[in-house]
Each structure stands twice: as structure tokens, then as C-alpha cells.
Protein backbone atom coordinates (compact mmCIF):
# COMPACT_ATOMS: atom_id res chain seq x y z
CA UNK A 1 1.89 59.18 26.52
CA UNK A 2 -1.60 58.75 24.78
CA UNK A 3 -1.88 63.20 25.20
CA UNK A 4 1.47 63.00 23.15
CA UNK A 5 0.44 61.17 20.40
CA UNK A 6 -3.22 62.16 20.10
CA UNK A 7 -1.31 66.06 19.81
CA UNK A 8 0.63 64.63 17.08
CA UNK A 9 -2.40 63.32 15.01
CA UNK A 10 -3.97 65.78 15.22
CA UNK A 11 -1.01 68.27 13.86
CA UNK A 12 -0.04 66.02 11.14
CA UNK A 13 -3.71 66.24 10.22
CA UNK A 14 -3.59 70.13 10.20
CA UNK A 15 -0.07 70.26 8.65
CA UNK A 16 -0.86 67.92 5.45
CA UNK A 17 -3.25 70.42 4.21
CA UNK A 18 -0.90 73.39 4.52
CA UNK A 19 1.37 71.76 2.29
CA UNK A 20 -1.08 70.91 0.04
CA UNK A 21 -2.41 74.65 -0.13
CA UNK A 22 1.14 75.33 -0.28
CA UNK A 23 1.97 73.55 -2.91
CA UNK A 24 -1.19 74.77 -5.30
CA UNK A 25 -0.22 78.48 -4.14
CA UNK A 26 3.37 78.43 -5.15
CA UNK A 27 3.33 76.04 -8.15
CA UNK A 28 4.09 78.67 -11.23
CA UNK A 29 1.51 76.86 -13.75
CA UNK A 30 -1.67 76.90 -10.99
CA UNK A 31 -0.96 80.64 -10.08
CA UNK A 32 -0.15 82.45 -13.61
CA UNK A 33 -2.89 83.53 -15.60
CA UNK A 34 -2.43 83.24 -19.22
CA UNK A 35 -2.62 86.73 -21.17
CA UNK A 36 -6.28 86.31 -22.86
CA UNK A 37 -8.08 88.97 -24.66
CA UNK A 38 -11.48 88.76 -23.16
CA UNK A 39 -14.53 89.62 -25.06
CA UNK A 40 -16.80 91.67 -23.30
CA UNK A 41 -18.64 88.84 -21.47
CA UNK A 42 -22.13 90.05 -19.11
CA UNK A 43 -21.99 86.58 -17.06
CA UNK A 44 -19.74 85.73 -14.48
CA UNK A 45 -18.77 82.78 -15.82
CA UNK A 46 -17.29 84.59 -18.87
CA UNK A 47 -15.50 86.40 -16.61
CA UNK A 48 -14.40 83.05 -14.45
CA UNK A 49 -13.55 81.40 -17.52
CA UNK A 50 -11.52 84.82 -18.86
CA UNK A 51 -9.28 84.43 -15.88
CA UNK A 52 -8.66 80.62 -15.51
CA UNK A 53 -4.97 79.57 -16.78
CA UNK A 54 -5.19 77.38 -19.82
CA UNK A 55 -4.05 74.23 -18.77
CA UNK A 56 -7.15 74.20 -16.08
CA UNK A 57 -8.78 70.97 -16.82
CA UNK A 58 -12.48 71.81 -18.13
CA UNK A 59 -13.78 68.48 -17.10
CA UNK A 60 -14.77 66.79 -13.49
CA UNK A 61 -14.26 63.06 -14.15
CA UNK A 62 -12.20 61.70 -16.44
CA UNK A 63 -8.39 60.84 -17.38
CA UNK A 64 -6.75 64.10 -16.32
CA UNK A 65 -9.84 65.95 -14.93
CA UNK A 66 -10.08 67.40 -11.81
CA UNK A 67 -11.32 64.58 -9.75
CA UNK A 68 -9.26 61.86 -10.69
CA UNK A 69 -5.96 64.24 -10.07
CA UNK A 70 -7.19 64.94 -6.72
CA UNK A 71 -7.61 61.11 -5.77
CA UNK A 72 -4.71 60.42 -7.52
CA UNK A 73 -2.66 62.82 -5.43
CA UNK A 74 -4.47 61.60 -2.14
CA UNK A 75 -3.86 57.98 -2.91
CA UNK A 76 0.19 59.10 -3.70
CA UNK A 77 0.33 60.66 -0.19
CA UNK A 78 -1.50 57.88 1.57
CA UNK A 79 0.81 55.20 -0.29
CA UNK A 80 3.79 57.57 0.74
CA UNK A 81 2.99 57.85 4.48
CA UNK A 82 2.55 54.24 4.49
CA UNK A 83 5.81 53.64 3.32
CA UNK A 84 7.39 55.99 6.07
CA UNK A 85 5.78 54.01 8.75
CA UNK A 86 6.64 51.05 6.94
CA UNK A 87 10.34 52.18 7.64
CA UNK A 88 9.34 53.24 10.89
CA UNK A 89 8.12 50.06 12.11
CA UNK A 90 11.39 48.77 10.72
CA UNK A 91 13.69 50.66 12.98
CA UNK A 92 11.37 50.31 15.86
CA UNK A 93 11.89 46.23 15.32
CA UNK A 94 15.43 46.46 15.09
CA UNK A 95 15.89 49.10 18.35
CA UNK A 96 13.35 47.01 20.55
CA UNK A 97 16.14 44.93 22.06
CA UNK A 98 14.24 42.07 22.40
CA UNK A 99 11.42 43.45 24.56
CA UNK A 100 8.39 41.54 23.53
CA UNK A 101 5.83 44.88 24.15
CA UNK A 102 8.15 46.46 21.61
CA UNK A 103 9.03 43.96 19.13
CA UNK A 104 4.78 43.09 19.50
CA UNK A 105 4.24 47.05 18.68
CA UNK A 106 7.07 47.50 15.46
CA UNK A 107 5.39 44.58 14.15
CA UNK A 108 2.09 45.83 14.09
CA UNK A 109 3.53 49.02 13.01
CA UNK A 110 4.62 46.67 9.82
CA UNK A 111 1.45 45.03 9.38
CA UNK A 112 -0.46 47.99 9.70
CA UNK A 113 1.73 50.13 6.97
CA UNK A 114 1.62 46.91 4.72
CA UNK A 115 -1.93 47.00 4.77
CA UNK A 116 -1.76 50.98 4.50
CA UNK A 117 0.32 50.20 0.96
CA UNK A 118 -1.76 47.66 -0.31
CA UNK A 119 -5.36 49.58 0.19
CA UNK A 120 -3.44 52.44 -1.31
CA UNK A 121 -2.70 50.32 -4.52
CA UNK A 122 -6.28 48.93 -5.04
CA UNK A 123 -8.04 52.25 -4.39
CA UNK A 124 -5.75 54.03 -6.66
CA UNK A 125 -6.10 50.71 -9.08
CA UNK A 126 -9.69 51.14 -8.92
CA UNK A 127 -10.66 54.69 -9.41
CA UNK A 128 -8.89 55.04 -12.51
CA UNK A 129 -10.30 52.17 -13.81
CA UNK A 130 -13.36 53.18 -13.11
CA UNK A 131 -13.20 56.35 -14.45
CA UNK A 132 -11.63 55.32 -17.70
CA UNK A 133 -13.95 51.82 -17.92
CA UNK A 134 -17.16 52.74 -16.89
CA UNK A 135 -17.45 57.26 -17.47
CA UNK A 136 -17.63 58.12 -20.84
CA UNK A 137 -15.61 61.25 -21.47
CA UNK A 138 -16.58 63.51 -24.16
């Protein structure tokens, strides 16, 4: 039973990421480029900037920079798997018939998505305000 789940961790680690790549690939703002008239730059970054859509954020930290849109989009998917197990531990308490190994288990399953929602909420509570607070953005 352990092999079982072990395999299953370790593909929902692998498969989160394909989504994600998925999701930047297909998304019709990320992959158009915007129809620029570059100047004859000699650097590569003229030519990296040339080719960058416009709504790229230019900055790293920030309110909607880079940084804080990839925590922020962590966080969500944290907060959001939490809340399926949440659910799961919920129909695991109400199928356990009464067995105390399983009722023990779905409420640990609870507890442990509870606490999944609630770091969630402080982390996500915390990095934006300290990167509004505490970076000053130019």
C-alpha cells in the first residue's frame, strides 16, 4: 500500500508542473508577441526586450511583478489542494463506518488540510505585505 501512494506523490509532483507549463504555453497574452518596430539594437538585451509582449512585468518584486505573481499563484494552488483534501478527509469520515483506524485517519486527513489552509493564508498574507510594506517599488 505504502508503493501505491509513494507512486502517487511522486506523479502529482511531476503532473503539477505540466499544467503549470501548460498553462503559460497556451495562455494567448504570455505567447503573442506584440508587433514592435525594433530599432537596430547591437545588445542582446535590445533584442530580448524587442521580443517580450508588452504586458511582461519589467520589475522582480513588487505589486504585480514577477515574483509576487509566482508566490501568489503557488500559495492559490497550495490553498486549493488543501481544500480538496479537506473534502477528502470529509468523505473518508463519513465512509469509515465506524472503524476507529479509519475514522482516526479522515480526521487527520482534516486536521492536516486545515492546517494546509491556514499556512496557505498567512504565507500568502505575508508576502504581499511584505512586498508592498517593507520593498520600495520605483
Amino acid at each position: 500500500m505504502k508503493l501505491k501512494s509513494i507512486k502517487f506523490m511522486i506523479a502529482s509532483v511531476l503532473i503539477i508542473p505540466m499544467f503549470a507549463l501548460g498553462i503559460t504555453l497556451f495562455n494567448p497574452s504570455i505567447a503573442s508577441v506584440s508587433a514592435v518596430v525594433c530599432s537596430d539594437g547591437t545588445t542582446v538585451s535590445d533584442g530580448a526586450d524587442c521580443a517580450k509582449p508588452e504586458d511582461t512585468p519589467t520589475c522582480l518584486f513588487g505589486p504585480g511583478c514577477a515574483f509576487t505573481t509566482i508566490v501568489n499563484t503557488a500559495l492559490f494552488v497550495i490553498g486549493a489542494i488543501s481544500v480538496l483534501m479537506l473534502i477528502y478527509g470529509g468523505i473518508r469520515y463519513t465512509t469509515s463506518g465506524g472503524n476507529e483506524k479509519s475514522v482516526t485517519a479522515a480526521k487527520n486527513t482534516i486536521l492536516y488540510a486545515i492546517v494546509g489552509i491556514v499556512i496557505a493564508v498567512l504565507a500568502y498574507a505575508i508576502v504581499n505585505f511584505i512586498l508592498t510594506a517593507l520593498i520600495s517599488t520605483p
